[in-house]
Each structure stands twice: as C-alpha cells, then as structure tokens.
Protein backbone atom coordinates (compact mmCIF):
# COMPACT_ATOMS: atom_id res chain seq x y z
CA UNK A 1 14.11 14.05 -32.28
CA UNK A 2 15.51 10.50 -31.87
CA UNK A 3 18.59 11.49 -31.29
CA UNK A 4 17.52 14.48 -28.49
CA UNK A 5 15.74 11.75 -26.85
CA UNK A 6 18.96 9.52 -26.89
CA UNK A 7 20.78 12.45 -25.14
CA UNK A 8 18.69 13.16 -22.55
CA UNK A 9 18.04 9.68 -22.09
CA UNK A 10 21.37 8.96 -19.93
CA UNK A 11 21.38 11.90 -18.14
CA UNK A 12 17.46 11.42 -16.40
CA UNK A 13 19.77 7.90 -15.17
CA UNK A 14 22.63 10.05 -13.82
CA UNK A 15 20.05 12.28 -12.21
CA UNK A 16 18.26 9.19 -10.79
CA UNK A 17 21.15 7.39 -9.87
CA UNK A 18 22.81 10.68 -8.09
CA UNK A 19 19.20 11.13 -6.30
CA UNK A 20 18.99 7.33 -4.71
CA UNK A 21 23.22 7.56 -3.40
CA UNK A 22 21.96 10.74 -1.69
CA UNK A 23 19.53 9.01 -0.22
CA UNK A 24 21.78 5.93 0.94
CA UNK A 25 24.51 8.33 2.31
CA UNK A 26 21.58 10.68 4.33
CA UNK A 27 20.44 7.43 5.70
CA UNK A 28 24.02 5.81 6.59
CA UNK A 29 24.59 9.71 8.15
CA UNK A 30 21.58 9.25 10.53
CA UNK A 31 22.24 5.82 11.15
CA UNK A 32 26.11 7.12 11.95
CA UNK A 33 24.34 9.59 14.48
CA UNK A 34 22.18 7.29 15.95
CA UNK A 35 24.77 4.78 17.05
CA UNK A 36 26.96 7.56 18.42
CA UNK A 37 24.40 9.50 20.34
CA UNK A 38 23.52 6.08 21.77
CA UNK A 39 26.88 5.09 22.56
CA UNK A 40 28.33 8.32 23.93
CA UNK A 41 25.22 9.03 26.25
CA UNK A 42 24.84 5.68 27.65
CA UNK A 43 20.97 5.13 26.34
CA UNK A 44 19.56 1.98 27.47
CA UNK A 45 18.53 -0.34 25.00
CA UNK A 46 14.93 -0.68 26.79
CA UNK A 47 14.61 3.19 26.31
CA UNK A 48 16.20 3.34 22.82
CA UNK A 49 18.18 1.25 21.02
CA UNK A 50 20.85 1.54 19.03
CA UNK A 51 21.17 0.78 14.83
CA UNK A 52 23.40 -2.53 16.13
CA UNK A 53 21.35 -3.76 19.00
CA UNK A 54 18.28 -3.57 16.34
CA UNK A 55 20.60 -5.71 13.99
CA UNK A 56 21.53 -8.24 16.62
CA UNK A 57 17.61 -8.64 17.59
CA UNK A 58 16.63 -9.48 14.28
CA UNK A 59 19.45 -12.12 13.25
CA UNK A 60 18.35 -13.70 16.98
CA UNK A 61 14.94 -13.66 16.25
CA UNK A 62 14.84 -14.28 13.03
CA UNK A 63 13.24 -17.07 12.08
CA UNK A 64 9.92 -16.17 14.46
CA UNK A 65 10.01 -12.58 12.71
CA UNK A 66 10.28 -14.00 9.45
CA UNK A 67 7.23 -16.28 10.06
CA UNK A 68 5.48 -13.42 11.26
CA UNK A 69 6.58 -10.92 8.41
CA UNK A 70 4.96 -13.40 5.96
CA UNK A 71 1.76 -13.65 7.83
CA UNK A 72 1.48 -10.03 7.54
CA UNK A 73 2.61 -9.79 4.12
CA UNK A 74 -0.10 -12.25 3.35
CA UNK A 75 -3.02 -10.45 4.50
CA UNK A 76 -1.41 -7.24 2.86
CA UNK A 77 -1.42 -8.73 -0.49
CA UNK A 78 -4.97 -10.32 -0.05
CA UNK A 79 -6.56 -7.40 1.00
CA UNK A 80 -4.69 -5.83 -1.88
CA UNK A 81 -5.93 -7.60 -4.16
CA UNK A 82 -9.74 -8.04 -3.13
CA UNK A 83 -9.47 -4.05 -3.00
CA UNK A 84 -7.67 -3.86 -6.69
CA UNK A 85 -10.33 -6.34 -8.36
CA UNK A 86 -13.49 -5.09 -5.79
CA UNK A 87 -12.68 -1.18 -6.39
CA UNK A 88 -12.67 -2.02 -10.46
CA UNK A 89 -15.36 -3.80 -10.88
CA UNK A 90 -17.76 -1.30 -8.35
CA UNK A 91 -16.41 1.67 -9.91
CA UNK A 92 -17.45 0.31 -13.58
CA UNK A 93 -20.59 -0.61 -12.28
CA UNK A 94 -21.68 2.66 -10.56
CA UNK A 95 -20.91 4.50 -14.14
CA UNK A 96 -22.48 2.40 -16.11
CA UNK A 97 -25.50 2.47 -13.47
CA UNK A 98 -25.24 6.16 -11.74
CA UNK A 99 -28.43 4.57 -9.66
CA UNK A 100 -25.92 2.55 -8.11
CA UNK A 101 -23.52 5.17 -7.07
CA UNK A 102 -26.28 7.19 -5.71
CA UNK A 103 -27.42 3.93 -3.43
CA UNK A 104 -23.83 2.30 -2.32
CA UNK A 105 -21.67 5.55 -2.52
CA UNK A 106 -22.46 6.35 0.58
CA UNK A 107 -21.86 3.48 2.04
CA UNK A 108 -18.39 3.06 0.45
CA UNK A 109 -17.65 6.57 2.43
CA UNK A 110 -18.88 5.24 5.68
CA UNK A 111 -16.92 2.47 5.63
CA UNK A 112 -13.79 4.89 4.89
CA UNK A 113 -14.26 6.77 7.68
CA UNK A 114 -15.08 4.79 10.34
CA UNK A 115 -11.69 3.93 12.12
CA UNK A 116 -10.89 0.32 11.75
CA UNK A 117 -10.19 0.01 15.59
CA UNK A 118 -14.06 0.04 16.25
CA UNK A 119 -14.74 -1.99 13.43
CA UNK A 120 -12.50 -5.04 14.22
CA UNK A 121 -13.91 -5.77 17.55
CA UNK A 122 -17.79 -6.07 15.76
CA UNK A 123 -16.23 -8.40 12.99
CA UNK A 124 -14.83 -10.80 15.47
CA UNK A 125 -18.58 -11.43 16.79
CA UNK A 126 -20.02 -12.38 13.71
CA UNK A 127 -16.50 -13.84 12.17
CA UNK A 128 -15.43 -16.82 13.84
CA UNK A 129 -12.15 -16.95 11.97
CA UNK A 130 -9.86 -14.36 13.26
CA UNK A 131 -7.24 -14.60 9.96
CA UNK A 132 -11.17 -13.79 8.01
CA UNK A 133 -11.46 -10.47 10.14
CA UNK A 134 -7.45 -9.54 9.35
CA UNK A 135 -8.55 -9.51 5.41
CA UNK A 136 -11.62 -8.05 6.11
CA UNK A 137 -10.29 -4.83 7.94
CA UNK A 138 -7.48 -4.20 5.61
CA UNK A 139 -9.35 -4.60 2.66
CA UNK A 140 -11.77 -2.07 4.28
CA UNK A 141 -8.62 0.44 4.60
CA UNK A 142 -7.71 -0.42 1.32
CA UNK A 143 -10.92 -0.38 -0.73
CA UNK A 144 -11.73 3.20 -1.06
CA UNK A 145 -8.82 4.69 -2.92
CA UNK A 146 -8.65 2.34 -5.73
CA UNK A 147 -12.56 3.12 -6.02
CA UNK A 148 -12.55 6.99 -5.44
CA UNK A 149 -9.73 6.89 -8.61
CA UNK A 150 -11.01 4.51 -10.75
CA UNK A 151 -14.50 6.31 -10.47
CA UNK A 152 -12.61 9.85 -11.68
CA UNK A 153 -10.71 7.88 -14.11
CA UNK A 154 -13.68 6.14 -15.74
CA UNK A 155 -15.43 9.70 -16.13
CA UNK A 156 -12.39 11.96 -17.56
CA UNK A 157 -12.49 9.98 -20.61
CA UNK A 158 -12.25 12.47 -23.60
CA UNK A 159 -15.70 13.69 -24.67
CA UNK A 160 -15.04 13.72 -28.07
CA UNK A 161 -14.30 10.38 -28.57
CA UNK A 162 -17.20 9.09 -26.64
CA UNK A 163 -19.47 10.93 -28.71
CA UNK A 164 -17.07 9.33 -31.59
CA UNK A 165 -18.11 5.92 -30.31
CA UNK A 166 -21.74 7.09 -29.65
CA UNK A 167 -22.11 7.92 -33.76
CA UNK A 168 -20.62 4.46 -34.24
CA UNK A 169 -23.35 2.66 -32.04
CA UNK A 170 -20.72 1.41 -29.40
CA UNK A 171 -22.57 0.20 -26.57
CA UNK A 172 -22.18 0.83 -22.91
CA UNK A 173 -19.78 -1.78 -22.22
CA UNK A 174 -17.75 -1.03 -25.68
CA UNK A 175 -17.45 2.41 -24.75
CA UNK A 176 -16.49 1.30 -21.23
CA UNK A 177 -13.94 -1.97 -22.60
CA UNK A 178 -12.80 0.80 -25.13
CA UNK A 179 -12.51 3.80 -23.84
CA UNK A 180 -13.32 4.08 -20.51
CA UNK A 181 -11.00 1.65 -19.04
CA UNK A 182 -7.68 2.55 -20.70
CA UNK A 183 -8.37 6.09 -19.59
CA UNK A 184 -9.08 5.35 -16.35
CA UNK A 185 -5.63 3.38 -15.76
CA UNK A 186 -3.35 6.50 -14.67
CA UNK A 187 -6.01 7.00 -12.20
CA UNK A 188 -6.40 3.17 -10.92
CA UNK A 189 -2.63 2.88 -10.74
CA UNK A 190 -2.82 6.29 -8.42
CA UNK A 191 -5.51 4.40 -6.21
CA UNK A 192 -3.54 1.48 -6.10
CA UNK A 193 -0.28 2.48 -5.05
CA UNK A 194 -2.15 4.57 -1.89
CA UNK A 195 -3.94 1.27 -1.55
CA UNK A 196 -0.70 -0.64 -1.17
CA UNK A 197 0.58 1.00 2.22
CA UNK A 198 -3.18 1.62 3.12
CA UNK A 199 -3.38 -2.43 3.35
CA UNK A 200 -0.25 -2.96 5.24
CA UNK A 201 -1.53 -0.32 7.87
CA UNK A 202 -5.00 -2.14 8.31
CA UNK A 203 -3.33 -5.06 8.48
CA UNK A 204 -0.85 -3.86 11.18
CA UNK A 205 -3.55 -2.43 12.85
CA UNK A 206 -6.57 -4.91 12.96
CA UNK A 207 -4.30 -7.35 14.65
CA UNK A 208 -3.31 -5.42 17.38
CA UNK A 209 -7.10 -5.26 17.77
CA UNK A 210 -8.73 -8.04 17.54
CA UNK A 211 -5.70 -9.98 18.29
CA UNK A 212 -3.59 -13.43 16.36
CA UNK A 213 -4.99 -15.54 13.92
CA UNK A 214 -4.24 -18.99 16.09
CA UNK A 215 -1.26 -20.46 15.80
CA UNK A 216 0.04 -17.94 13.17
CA UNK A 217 0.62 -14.46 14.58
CA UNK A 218 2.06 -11.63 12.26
CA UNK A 219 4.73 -8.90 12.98
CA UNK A 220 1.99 -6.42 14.85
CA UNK A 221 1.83 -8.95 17.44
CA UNK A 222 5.37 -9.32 17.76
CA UNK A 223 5.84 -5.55 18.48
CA UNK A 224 2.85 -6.09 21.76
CA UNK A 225 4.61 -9.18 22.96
CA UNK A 226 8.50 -7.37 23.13
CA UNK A 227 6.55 -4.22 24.40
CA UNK A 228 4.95 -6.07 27.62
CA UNK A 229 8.62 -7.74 28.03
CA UNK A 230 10.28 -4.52 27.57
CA UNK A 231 12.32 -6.10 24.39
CA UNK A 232 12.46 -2.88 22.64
CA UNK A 233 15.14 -3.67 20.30
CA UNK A 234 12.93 -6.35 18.84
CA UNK A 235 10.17 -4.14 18.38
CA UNK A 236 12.35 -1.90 16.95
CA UNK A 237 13.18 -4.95 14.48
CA UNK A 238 9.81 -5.98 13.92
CA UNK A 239 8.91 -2.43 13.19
CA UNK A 240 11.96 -2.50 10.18
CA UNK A 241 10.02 -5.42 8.50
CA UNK A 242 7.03 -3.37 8.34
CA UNK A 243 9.19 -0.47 7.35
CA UNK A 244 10.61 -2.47 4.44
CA UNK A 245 7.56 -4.47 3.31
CA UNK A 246 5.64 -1.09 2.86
CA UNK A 247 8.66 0.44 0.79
CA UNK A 248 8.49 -2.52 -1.20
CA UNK A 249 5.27 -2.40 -2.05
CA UNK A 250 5.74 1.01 -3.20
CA UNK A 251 8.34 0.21 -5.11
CA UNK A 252 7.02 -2.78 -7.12
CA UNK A 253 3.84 -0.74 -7.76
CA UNK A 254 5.44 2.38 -8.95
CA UNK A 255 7.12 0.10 -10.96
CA UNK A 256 4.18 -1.03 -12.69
CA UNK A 257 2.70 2.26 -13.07
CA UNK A 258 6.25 2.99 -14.76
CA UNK A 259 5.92 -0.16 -17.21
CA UNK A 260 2.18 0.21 -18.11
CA UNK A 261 1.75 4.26 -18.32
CA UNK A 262 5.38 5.48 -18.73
CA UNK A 263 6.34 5.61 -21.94
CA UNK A 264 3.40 8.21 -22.54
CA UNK A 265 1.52 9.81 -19.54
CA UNK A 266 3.18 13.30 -18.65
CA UNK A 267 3.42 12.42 -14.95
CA UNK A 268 6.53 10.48 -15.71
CA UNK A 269 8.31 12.73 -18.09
CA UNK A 270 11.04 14.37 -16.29
C-alpha cells in the first residue's frame, strides 16, 4: 500500500500544480482584456481604470495604503481571534450546560442577523474609542460561525466511545478534553476559515460606518476619501489590498486545516 500511496502521491502535485497555472494564466487573460478594452475604447480612468493605472496608484500611494492595509489587517486578526477563542470556549460551555444554550443561543443568533451597519452607529454612543467599536463589529460578524461549528462538532462525537468513557467514569470535562474536542476540530477549522473573510468584511464595513479610528484610518476609508475625489484608480488599489489580505487569510487557514486534519479526515483525500 506504501508504495500505491508513493505513486499517487506525485501526481495529486501535478494535478495541483496544473490547477493553480490555470488559474494564473485565466487571470493574466482577463487582466490582458481589461487593459485592451480600456485602451482601445478610450475609458476614462475616473469611470474605469485600467490593470496599469491601478498599478501606478498603488506604487504612488503606497506608503499611506500600506499604513492603512495594516490597520485593517489588525482589527481582522483581533476580531479573529476574540471570535476563534470566544466561539470555543461558549460552544464547550453550552454542551456541557444545555441550560446555557437554551438562555444565550438566542442571543448569539440575534446578534448574527442584525446587519452590522445599524449596530455600529449604537456602539459608538456607549464606546468612546472608535478603534474599540472596529473590533467589536467584526468580531460580531465573525463570532457566529466558529460557534454554530464548534457546537455541531462537539455533539457528533462517536456515541460509542462516549458511552466507552461513561463505563470508565470519565467526567464531563474528560469526555469533553478527550473526546469531544478532537472531534470537534474538522468542524472548528470549517467555522474558522468562514470566520476569516467574515472578519475582514466587518472590519471593512464598520469603518465606513462609524468612521476612522483617529489618527489611524484603515483601507475602507481610503476607498470613501478617493471616491469623494473621484480617484478611482486608488480605490481600485485599495480595494486589491483587501482583495489580497482576504485570499491570504484563506490561504494560511486552509493551510492549517491541511497540517492539523489532513493526513486523516476524508475531506482532504483527493
């Protein structure tokens, strides 16, 4: 079987690597299209601009957009990461107390569905720092997927092995450290990569909102201040960062999900 394995090993690359240049040259093709459509009809760069007039924007701005891109980034990861540790710890807590779930559950759901638009506005009356309400309104975006999955995850845990660890006189939080948890981590990982764009649109999208943070301002703002000049290459640019940081994100945490559940869950056997 080793040696099946061994075999099928380099071709999965070959498949991935042939995948990912299709992908670069359907990109390079539409950027290739883009240019020329722009070029041959004469567009305006105010109305759309072309692939190069995006470029030059960005290396002329860049140090501003770069400032701003890491102001954004920052509240992305923080919310990220308040909704990674907040969703794991509630979702342990509302199976090992189901009185919980029933009294916060539906509270967790309100706050999903409430658009974040009508909730930044109330935050910045009782939040006198604005950078406090960013966080606060991307974690809220962010909070309810890694909860919803970990919740699932927690409770698919094989019967038979709880009732395995029931005959051995495992406690709650054994059967939970033990069991529980390591089952739960193909759905957590699930949560967590939706969680990961989720937090870089709340982010985006409380700031254009409630407004900047003081002195800092992150890449949302950028895109209102070229849009009331009529700079729309460097919204265009600022809207790239975003573009990028979110494809990022993906990427490291599918990459993570690779590392940790891989080498054995079925949804990564190809």
């Amino acid at each position: 079987m080793r040696w099946v394995r061994s075999l099928q090993q380099p071709s999965r690359a070959a498949a991935r690597g042939a995948s990912r240049a299709w992908g670069v040259v359907c990109l390079l093709t539409v950027l290739l299209l883009w240019e020329g459509m722009v070029r041959w009809a004469e567009i305006p760069s105010y109305t759309l601009p072309s692939p190069s007039a995006v470029w030059r924007a960005l290396w002329l701005d860049l140090d501003s957009l770069v400032l701003s891109w890491w102001f954004t980034l920052r509240i992305t990861l923080g919310a990220l990461a308040l909704a990674c540790a907040g969703g794991l710890l509630v979702a342990s807590a509302f199976v090992l107390l189901p009185t919980l779930e029933r009294a916060f559950l539906p509270l967790a759901v309100v706050l999903q569905v409430t658009p974040i638009v009508a909730i930044a506005p109330l935050l910045l009356i009782y939040i006198d720092s604005t950078t406090a309400v960013l966080l606060l309104c991307a974690w809220i975006v962010a909070f309810f997927p890694v909860l919803s999955n970990t919740v699932q995850g927690l409770r698919a845990a094989d019967p038979l092995l709880q009732d395995l660890l029931t005959l051995c006189k495992a406690t709650a939080l054994q059967r939970l450290q033990c069991l529980r948890l390591p089952a739960a981590l193909p759905d957590f990982l699930a949560g967590l990569r939706v969680s990961g764009g989720l937090a870089l649109i709340g982010a985006v999208t409380a700031e254009m909102v409630a407004g900047a943070a003081g002195r800092e301002t992150g890449l949302a703002s950028r895109i209102l201040e070229a849009s009331f000049r009529t700079e729309t290459p460097k919204m265009f640019a600022a809207l790239l960062l975003l573009v990028l940081t979110g494809v990022l994100i993906h990427l490291v945490l599918e990459a993570l999900a690779r590392r940790l559940i891989g080498h054995w869950h079925p949804s990564y056997r190809e």
